[in-house]
N, C-alpha and C. Protein backbone atom coordinates (compact mmCIF):
# COMPACT_ATOMS: atom_id res chain seq x y z
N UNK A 1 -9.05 18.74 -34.49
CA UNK A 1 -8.91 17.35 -34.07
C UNK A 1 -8.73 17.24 -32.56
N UNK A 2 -7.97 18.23 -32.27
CA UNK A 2 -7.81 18.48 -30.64
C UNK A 2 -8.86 17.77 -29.75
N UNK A 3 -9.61 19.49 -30.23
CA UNK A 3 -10.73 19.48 -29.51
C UNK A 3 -12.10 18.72 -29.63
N UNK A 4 -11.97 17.55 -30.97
CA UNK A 4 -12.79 16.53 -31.14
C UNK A 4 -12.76 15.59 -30.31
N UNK A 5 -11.05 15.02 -30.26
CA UNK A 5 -10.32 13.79 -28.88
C UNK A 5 -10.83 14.64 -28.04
N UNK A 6 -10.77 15.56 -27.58
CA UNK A 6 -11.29 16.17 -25.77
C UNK A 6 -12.74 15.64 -25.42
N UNK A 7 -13.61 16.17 -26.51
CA UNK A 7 -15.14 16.15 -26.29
C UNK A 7 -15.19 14.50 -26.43
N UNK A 8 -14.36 13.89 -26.64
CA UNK A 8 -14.99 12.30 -26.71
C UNK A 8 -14.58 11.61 -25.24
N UNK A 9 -13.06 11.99 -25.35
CA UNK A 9 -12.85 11.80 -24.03
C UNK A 9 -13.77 12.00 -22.53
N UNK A 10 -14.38 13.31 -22.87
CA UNK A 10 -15.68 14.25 -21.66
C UNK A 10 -16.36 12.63 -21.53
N UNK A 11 -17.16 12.34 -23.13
CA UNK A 11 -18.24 11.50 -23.19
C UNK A 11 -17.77 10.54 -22.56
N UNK A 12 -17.20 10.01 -22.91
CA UNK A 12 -16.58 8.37 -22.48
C UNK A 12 -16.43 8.53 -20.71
N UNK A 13 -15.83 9.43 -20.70
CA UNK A 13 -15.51 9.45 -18.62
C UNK A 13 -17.00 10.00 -18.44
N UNK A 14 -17.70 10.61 -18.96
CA UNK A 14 -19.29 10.73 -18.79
C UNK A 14 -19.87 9.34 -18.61
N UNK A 15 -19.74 8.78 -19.40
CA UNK A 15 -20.68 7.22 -19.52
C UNK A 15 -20.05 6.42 -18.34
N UNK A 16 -18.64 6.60 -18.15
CA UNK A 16 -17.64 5.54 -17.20
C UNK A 16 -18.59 5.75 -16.06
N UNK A 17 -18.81 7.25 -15.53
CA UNK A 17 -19.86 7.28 -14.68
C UNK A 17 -20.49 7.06 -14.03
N UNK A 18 -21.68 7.04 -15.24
CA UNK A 18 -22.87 6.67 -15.14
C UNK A 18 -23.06 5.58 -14.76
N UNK A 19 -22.06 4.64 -15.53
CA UNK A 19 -22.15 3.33 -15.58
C UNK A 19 -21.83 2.99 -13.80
N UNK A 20 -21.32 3.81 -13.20
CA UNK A 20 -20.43 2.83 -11.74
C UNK A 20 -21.65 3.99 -11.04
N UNK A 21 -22.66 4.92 -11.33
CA UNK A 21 -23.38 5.07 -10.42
C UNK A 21 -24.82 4.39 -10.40
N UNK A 22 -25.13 3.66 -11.85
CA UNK A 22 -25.73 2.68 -11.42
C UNK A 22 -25.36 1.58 -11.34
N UNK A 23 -24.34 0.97 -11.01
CA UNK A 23 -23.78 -0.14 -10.80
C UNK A 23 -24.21 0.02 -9.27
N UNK A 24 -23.88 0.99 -8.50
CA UNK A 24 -24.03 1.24 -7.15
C UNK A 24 -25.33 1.49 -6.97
N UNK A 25 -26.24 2.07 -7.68
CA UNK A 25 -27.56 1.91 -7.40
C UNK A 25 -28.16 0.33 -7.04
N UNK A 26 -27.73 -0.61 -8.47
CA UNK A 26 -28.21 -2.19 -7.84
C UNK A 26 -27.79 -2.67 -6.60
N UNK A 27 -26.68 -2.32 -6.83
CA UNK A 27 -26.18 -3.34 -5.40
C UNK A 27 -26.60 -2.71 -3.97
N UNK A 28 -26.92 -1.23 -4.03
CA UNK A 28 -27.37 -0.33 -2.43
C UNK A 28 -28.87 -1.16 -2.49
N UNK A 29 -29.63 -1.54 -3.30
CA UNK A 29 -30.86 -1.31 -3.67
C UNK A 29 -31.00 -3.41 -3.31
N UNK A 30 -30.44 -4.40 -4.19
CA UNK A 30 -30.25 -5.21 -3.72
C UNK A 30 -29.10 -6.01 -2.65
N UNK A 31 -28.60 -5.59 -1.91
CA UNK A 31 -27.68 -5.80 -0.84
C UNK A 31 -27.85 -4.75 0.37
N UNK A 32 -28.26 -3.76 0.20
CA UNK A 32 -27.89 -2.96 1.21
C UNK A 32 -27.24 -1.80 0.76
N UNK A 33 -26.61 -1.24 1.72
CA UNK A 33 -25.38 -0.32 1.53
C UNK A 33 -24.34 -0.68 2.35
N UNK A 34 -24.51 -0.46 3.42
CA UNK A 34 -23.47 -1.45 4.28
C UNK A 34 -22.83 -2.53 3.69
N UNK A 35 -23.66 -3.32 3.13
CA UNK A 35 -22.60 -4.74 2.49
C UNK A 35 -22.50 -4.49 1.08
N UNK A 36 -22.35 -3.31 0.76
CA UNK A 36 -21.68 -3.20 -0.64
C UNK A 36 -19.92 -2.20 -0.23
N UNK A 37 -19.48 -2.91 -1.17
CA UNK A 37 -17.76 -2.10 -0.96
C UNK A 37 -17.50 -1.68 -2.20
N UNK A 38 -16.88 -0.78 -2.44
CA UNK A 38 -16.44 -0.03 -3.94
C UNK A 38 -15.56 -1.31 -4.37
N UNK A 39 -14.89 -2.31 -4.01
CA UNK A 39 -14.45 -3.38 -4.69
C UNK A 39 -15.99 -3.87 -5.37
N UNK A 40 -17.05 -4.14 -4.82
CA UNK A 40 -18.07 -4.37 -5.27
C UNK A 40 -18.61 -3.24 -6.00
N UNK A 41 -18.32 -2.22 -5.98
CA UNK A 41 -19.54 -1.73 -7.17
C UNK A 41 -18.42 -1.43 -8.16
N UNK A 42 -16.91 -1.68 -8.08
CA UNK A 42 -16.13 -1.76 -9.66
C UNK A 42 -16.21 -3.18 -10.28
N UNK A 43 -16.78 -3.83 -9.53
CA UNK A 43 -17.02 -5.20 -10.24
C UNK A 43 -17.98 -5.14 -10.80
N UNK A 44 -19.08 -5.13 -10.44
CA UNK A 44 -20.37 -4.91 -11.28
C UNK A 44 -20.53 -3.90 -12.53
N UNK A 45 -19.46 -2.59 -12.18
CA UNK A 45 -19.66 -1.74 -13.55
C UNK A 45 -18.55 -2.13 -14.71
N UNK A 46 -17.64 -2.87 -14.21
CA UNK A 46 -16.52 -3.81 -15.01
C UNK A 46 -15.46 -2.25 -14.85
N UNK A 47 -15.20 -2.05 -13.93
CA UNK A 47 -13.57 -1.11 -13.93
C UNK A 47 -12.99 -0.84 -12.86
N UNK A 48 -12.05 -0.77 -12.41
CA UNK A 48 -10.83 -1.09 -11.44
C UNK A 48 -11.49 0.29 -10.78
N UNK A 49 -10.65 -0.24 -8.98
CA UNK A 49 -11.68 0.56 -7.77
C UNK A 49 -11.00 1.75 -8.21
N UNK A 50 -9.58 1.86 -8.72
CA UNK A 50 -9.19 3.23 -8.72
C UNK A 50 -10.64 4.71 -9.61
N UNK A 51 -10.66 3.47 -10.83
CA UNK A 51 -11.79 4.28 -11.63
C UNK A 51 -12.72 5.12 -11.00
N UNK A 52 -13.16 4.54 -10.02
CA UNK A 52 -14.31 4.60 -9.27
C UNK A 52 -13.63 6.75 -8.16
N UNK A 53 -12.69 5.87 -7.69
CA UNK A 53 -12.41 7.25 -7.05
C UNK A 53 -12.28 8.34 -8.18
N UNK A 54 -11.54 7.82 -9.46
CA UNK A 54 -11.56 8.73 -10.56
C UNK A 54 -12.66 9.73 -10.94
N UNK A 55 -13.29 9.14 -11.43
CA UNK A 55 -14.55 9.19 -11.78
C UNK A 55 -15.86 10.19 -10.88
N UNK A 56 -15.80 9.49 -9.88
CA UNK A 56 -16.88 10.06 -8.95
C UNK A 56 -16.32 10.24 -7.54
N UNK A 57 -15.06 9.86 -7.29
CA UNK A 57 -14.47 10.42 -5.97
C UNK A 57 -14.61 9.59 -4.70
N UNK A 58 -14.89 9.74 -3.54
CA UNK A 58 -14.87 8.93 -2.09
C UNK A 58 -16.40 8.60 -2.37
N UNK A 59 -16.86 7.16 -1.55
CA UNK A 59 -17.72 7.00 -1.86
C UNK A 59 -18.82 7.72 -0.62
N UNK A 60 -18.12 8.17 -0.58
CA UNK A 60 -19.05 9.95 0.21
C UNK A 60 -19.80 10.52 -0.84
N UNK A 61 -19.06 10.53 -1.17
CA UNK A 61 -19.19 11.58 -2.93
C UNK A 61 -20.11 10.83 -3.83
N UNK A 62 -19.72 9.68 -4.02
CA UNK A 62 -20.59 8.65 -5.19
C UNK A 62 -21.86 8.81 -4.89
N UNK A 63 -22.30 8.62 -3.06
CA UNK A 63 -23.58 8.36 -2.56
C UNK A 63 -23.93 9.62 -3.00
N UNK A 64 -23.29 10.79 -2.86
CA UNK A 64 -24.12 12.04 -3.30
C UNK A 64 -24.56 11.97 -4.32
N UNK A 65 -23.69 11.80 -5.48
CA UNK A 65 -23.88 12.10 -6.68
C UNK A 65 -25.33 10.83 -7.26
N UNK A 66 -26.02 9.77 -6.49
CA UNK A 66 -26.76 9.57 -6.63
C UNK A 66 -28.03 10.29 -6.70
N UNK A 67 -27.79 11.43 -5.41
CA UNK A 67 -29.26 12.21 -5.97
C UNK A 67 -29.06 12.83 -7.27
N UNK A 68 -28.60 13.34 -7.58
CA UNK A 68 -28.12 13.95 -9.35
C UNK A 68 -28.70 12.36 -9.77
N UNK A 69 -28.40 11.50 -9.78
CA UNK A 69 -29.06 10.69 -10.65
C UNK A 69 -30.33 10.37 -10.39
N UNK A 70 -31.09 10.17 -9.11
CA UNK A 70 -32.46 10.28 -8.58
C UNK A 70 -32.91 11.62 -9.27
N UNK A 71 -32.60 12.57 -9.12
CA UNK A 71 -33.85 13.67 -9.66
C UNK A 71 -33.47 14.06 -11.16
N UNK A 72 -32.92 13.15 -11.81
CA UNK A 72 -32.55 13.15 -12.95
C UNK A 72 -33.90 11.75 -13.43
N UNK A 73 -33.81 10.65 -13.04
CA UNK A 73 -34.49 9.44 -13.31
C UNK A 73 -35.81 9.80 -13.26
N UNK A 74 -36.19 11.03 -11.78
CA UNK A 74 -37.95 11.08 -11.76
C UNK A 74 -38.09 11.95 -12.37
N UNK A 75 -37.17 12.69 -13.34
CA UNK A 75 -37.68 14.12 -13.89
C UNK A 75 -37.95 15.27 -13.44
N UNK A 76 -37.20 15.59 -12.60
CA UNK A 76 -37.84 16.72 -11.47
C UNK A 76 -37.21 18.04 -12.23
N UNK A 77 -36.09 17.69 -12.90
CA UNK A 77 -36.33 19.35 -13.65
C UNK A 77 -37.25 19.64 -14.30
N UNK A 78 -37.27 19.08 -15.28
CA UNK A 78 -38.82 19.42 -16.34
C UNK A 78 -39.68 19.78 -15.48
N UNK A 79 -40.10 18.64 -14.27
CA UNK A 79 -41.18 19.09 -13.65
C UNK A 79 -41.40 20.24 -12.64
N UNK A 80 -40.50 20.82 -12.23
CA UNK A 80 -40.27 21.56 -11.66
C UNK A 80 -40.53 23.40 -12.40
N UNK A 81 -39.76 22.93 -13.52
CA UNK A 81 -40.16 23.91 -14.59
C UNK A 81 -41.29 24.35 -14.85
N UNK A 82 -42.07 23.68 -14.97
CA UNK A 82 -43.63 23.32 -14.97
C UNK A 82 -44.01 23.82 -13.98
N UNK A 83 -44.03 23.78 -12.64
CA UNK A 83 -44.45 24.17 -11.53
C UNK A 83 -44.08 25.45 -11.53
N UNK A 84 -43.31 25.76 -11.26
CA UNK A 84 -42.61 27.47 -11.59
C UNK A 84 -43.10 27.99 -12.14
N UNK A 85 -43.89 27.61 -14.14
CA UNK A 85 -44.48 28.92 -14.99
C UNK A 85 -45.78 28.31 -14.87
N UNK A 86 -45.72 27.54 -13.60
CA UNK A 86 -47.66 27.46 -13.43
C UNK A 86 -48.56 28.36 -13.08
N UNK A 87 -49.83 28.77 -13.85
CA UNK A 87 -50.52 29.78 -13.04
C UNK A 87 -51.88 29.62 -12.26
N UNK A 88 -52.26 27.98 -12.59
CA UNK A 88 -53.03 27.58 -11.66
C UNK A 88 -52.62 26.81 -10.34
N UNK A 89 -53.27 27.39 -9.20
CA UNK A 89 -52.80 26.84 -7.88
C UNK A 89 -53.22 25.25 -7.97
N UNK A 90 -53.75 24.92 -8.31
CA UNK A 90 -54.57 23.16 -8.36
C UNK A 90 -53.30 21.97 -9.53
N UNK A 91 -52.95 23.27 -10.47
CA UNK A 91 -51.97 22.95 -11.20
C UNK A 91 -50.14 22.56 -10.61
N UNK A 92 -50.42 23.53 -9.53
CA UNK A 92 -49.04 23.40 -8.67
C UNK A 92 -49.25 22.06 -8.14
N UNK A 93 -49.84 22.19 -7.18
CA UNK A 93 -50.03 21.31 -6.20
C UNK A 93 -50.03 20.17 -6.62
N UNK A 94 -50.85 19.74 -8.21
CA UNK A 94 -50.35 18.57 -8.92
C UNK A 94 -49.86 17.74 -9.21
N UNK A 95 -48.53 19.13 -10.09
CA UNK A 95 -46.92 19.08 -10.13
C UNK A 95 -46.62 18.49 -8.67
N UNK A 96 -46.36 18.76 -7.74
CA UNK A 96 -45.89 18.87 -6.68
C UNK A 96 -45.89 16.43 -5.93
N UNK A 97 -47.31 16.79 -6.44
CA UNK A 97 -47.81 15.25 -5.74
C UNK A 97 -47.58 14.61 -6.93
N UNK A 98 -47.02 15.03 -8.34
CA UNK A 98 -46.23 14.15 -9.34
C UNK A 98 -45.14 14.05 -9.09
N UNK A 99 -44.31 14.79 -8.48
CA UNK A 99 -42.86 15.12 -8.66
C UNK A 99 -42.73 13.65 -7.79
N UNK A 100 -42.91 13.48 -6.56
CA UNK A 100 -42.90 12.83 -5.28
C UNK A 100 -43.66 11.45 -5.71
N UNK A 101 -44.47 11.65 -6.76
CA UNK A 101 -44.97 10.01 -7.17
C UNK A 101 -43.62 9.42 -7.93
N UNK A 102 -43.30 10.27 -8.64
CA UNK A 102 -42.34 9.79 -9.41
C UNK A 102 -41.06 9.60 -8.66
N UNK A 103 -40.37 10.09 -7.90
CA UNK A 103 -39.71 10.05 -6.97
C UNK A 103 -39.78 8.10 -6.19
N UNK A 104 -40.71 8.18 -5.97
CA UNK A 104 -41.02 6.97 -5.34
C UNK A 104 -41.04 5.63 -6.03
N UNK A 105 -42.02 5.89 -7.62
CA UNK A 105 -42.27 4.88 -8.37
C UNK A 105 -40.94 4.52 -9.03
N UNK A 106 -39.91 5.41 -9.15
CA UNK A 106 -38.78 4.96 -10.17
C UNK A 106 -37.54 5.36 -9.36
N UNK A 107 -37.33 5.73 -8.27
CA UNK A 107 -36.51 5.53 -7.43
C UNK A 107 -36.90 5.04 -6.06
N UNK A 108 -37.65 4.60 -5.70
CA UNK A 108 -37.99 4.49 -3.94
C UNK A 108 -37.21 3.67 -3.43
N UNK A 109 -36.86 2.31 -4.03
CA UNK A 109 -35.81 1.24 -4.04
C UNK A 109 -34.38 2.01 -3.25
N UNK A 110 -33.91 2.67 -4.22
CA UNK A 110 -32.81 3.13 -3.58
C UNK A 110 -32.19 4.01 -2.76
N UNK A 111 -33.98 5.27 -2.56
CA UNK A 111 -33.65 6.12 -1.95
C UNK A 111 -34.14 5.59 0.05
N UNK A 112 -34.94 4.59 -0.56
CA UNK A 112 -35.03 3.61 0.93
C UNK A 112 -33.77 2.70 1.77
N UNK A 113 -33.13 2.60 0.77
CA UNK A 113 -31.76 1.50 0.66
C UNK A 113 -31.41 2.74 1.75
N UNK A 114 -30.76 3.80 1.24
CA UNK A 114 -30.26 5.00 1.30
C UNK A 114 -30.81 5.72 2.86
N UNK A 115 -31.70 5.67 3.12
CA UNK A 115 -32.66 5.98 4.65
C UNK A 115 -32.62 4.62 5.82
N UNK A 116 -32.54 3.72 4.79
CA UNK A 116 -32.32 2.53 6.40
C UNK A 116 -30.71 2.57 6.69
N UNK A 117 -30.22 3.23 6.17
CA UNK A 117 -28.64 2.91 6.50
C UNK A 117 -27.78 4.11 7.30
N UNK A 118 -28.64 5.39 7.21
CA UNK A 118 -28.59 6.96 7.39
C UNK A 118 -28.37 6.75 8.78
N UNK A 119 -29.02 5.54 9.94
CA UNK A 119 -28.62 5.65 10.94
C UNK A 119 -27.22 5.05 11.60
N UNK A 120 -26.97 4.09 11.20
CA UNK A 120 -25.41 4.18 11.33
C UNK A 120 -24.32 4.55 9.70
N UNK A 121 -24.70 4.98 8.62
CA UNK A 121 -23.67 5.24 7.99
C UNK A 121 -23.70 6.60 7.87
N UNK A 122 -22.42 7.79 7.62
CA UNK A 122 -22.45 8.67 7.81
C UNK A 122 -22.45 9.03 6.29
N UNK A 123 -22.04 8.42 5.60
CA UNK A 123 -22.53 8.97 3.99
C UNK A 123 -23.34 8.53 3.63
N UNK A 124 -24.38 7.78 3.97
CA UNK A 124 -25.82 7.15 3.49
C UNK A 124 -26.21 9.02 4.45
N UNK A 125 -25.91 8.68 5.79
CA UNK A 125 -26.91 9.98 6.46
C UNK A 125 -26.77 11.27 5.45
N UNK A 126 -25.38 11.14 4.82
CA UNK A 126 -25.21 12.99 4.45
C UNK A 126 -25.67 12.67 3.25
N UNK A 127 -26.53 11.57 2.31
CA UNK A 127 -27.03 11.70 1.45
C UNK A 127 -28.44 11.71 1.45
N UNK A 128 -28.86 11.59 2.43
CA UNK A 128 -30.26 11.35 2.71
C UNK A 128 -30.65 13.34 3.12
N UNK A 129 -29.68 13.54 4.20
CA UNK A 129 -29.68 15.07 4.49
C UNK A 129 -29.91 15.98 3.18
N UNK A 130 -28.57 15.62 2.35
CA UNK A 130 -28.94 16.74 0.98
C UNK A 130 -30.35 16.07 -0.06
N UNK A 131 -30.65 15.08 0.42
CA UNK A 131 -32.04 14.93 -0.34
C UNK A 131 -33.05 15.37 0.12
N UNK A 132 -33.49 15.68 1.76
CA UNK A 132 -34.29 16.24 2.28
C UNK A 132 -34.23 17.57 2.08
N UNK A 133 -32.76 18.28 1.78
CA UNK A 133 -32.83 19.61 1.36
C UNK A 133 -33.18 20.38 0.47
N UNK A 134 -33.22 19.07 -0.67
CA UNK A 134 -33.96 19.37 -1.85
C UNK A 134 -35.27 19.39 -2.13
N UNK A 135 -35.60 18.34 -1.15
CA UNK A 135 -37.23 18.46 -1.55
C UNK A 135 -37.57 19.45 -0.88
N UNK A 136 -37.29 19.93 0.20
CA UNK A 136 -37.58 21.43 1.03
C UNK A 136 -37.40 22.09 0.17
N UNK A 137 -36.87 22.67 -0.70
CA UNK A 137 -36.16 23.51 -1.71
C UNK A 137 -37.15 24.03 -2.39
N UNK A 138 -37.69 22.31 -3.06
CA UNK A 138 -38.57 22.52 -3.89
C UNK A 138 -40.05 23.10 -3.50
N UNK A 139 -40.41 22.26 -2.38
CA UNK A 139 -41.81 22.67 -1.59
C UNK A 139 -42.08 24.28 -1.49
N UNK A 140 -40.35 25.09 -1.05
CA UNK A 140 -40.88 26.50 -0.93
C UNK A 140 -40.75 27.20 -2.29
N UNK A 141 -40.49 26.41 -3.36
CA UNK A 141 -40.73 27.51 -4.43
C UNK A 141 -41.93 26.77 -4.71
N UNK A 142 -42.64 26.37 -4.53
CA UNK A 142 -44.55 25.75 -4.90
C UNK A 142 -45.02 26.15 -3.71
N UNK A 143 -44.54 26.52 -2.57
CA UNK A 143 -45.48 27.28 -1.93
C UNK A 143 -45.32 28.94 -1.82
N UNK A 144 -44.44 29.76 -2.55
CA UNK A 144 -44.21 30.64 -2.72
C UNK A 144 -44.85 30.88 -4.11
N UNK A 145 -45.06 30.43 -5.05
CA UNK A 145 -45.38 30.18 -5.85
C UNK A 145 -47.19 30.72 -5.75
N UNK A 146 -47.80 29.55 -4.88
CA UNK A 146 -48.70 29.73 -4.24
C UNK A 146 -49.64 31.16 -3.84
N UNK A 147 -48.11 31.42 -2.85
CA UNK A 147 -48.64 32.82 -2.12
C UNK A 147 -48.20 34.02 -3.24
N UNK A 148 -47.71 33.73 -4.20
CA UNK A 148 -47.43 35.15 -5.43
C UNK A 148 -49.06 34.96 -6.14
N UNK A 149 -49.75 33.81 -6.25
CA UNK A 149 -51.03 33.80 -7.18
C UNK A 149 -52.20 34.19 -6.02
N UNK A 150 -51.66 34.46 -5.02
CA UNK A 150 -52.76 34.88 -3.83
C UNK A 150 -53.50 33.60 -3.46
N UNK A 151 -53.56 32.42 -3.64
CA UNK A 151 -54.15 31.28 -4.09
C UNK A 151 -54.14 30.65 -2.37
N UNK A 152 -53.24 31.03 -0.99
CA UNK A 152 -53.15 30.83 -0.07
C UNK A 152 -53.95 30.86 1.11
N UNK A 153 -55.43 29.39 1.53
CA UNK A 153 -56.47 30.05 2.19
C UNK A 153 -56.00 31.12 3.75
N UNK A 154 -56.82 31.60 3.89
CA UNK A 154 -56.59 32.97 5.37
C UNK A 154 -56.02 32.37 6.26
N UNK A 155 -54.71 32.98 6.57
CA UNK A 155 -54.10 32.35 7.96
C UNK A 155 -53.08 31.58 7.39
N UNK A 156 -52.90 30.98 6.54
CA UNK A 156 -52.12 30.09 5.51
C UNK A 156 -50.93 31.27 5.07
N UNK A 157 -50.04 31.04 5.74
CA UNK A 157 -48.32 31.60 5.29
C UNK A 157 -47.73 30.93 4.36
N UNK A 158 -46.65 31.18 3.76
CA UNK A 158 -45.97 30.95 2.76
C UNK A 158 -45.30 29.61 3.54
N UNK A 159 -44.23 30.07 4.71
CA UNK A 159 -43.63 28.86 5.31
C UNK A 159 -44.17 27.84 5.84
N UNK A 160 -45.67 27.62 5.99
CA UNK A 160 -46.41 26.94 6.76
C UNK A 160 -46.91 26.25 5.49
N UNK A 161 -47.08 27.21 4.44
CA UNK A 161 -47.68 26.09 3.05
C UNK A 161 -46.24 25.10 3.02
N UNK A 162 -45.11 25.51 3.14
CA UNK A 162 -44.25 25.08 2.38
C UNK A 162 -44.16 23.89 3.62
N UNK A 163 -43.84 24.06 4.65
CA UNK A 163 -43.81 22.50 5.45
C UNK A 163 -44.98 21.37 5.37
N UNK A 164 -46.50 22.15 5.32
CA UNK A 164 -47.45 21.06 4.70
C UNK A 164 -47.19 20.05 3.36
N UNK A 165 -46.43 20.75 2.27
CA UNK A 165 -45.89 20.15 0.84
C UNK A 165 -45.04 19.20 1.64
N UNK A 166 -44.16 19.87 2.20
CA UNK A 166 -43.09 19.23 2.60
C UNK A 166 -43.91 17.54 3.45
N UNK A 167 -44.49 17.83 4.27
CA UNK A 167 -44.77 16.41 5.19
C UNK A 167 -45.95 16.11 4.21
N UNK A 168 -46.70 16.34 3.41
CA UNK A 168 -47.43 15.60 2.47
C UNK A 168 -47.02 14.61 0.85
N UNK A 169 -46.13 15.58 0.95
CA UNK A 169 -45.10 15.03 -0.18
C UNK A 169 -43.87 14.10 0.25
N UNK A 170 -43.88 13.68 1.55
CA UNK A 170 -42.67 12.96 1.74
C UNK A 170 -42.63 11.48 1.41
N UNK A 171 -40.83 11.26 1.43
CA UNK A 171 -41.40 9.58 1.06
C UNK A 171 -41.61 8.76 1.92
N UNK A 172 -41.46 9.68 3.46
CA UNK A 172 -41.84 8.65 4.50
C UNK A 172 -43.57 8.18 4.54
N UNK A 173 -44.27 9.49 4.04
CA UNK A 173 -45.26 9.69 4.20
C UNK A 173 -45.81 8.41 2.81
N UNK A 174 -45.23 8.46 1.93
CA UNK A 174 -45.23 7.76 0.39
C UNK A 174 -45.59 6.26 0.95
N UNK A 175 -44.45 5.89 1.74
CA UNK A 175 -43.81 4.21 1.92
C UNK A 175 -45.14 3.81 2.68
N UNK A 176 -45.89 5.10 3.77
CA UNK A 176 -47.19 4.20 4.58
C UNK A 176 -48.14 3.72 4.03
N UNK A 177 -48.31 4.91 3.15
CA UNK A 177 -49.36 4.29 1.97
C UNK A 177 -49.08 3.34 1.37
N UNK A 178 -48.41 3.07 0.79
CA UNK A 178 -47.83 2.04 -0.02
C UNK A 178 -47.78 0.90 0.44
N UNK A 179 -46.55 0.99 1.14
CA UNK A 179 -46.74 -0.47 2.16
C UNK A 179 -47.15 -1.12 3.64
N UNK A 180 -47.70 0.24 4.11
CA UNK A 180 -48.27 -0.04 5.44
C UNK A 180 -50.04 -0.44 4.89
N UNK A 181 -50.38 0.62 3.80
CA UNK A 181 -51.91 0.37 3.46
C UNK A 181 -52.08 0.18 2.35
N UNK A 182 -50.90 -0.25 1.95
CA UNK A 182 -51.43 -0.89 0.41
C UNK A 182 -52.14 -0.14 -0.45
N UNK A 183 -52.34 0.99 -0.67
CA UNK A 183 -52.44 2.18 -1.48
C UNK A 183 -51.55 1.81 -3.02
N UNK A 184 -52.27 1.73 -4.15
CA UNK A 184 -51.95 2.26 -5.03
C UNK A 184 -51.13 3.41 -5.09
N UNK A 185 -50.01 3.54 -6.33
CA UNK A 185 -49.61 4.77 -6.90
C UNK A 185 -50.44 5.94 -7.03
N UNK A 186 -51.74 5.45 -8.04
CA UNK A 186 -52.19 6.24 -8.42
C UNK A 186 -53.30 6.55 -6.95
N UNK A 187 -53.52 6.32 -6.36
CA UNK A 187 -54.33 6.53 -5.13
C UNK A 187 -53.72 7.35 -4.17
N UNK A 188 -52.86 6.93 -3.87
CA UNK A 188 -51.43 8.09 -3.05
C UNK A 188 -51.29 9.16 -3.55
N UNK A 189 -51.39 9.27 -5.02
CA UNK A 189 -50.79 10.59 -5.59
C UNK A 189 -52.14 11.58 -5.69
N UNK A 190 -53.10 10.56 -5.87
CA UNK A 190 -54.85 11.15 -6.12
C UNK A 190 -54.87 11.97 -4.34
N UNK A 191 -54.96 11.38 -3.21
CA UNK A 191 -55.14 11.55 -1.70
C UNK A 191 -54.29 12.66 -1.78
N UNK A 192 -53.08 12.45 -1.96
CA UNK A 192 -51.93 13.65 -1.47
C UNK A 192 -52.37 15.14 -2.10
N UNK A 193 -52.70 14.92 -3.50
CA UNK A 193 -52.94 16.36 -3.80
C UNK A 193 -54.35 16.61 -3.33
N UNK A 194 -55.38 15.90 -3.28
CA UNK A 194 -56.82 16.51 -2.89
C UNK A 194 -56.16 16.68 -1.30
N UNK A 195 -55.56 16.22 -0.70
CA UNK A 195 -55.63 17.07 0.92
C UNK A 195 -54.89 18.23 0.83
N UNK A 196 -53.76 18.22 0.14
CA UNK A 196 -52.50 19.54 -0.08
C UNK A 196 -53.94 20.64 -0.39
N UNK A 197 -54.34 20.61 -1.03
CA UNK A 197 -55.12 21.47 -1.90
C UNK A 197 -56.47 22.32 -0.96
N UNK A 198 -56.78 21.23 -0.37
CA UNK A 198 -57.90 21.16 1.06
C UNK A 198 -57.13 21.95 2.10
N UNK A 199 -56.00 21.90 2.24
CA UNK A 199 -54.90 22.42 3.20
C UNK A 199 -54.75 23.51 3.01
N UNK A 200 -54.78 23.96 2.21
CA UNK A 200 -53.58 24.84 1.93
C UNK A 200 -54.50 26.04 0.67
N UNK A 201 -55.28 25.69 -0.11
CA UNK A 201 -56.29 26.68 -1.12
C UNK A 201 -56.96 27.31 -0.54
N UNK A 202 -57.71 28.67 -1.15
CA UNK A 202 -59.15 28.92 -1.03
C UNK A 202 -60.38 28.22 -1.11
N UNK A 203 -61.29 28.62 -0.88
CA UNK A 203 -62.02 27.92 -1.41
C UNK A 203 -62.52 28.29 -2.56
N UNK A 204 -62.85 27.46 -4.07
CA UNK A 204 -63.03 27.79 -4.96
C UNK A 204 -64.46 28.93 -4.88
């Protein structure tokens, strides 16, 4: 019985969560970040500000723990997984310009909220920092990846594939298309991998 009350307890402060990190997702996403206050995002998830530090800690911390919920929302483990026991190079690179569509299509809202604010807030910046670290992360195991299938055209290094992923896959690179040229989803994600691929392959 103990240890039944424990595991429910886990769940319940699990969901309490969830619930106040997307509570803070709407309001970064419609307000800003700047004009949201943890009085405001315990209102919206319905529980007292203490909860909030409870729960998920300084809202240093909260903003972090948003990427855990960003690469949770676009799927980037699964997909990532995928990329890893891939053995076609055309197949990576794919993965790679999915991961970053998805990224955009079901989080861009907030991870933009999150980048206009990076210049004067210092926990918007240190959340934006560990998100750029991740997608670097990811880029060099798909371009390492790459250079283990030999799949890397001549002259083409491992670290040099991996910064091309990196500035082809970005969401700065995402938002021009999108909203500077009005690019489709599916057109952005089509462009990004036929150049990665042009970049960075042999030739078949």
């Amino acid at each position: 019985m103990a240890t039944y009350t424990s595991a429910r307890r886990q769940q319940q402060a699990e969901a309490t969560r969830q619930e106040i990190l997307q509570a803070a997702r709407r309001l970064f996403v419609e307000r800003g970040y700047a004009s949201t206050t943890m009085a405001d995002i315990a209102a919206e998830a319905g529980v007292a500000v203490q909860t909030i530090y409870t729960s998920c800690g300084s809202k240093r911390e909260l903003v972090l723990a948003l990427n855990d919920l960003i690469d949770q929302e676009a799927g980037v483990a699964e997909l990532g997984k995928q990329l890893r026991m891939a053995e076609d190079p055309q197949t990576i690179i794919a993965l790679g310009a999915k991961i970053s569509r998805q990224l955009q299509e079901r989080c861009g809202g907030l991870i933009e909220a999150l980048m206009s604010a990076a210049a004067v807030e210092p926990e918007a910046a240190a959340a934006v920092e560990d998100g750029m670290a991740r997608h670097r992360a990811g880029t060099e195991i798909a371009a390492r990846r790459l250079g283990k299938l030999g799949a890397l055209r001549e002259g083409m290094t491992v670290p040099r594939a991996a910064t091309t992923l990196a500035v082809l896959s970005s969401l700065t690179l995402w938002s021009q298309l999108r909203h500077q040229h009005g690019w489709s989803l599916d057109e952005s994600e089509r462009w990004i991998a036929e150049s990665t691929a042009r970049l960075l392959l042999r030739d078949p």
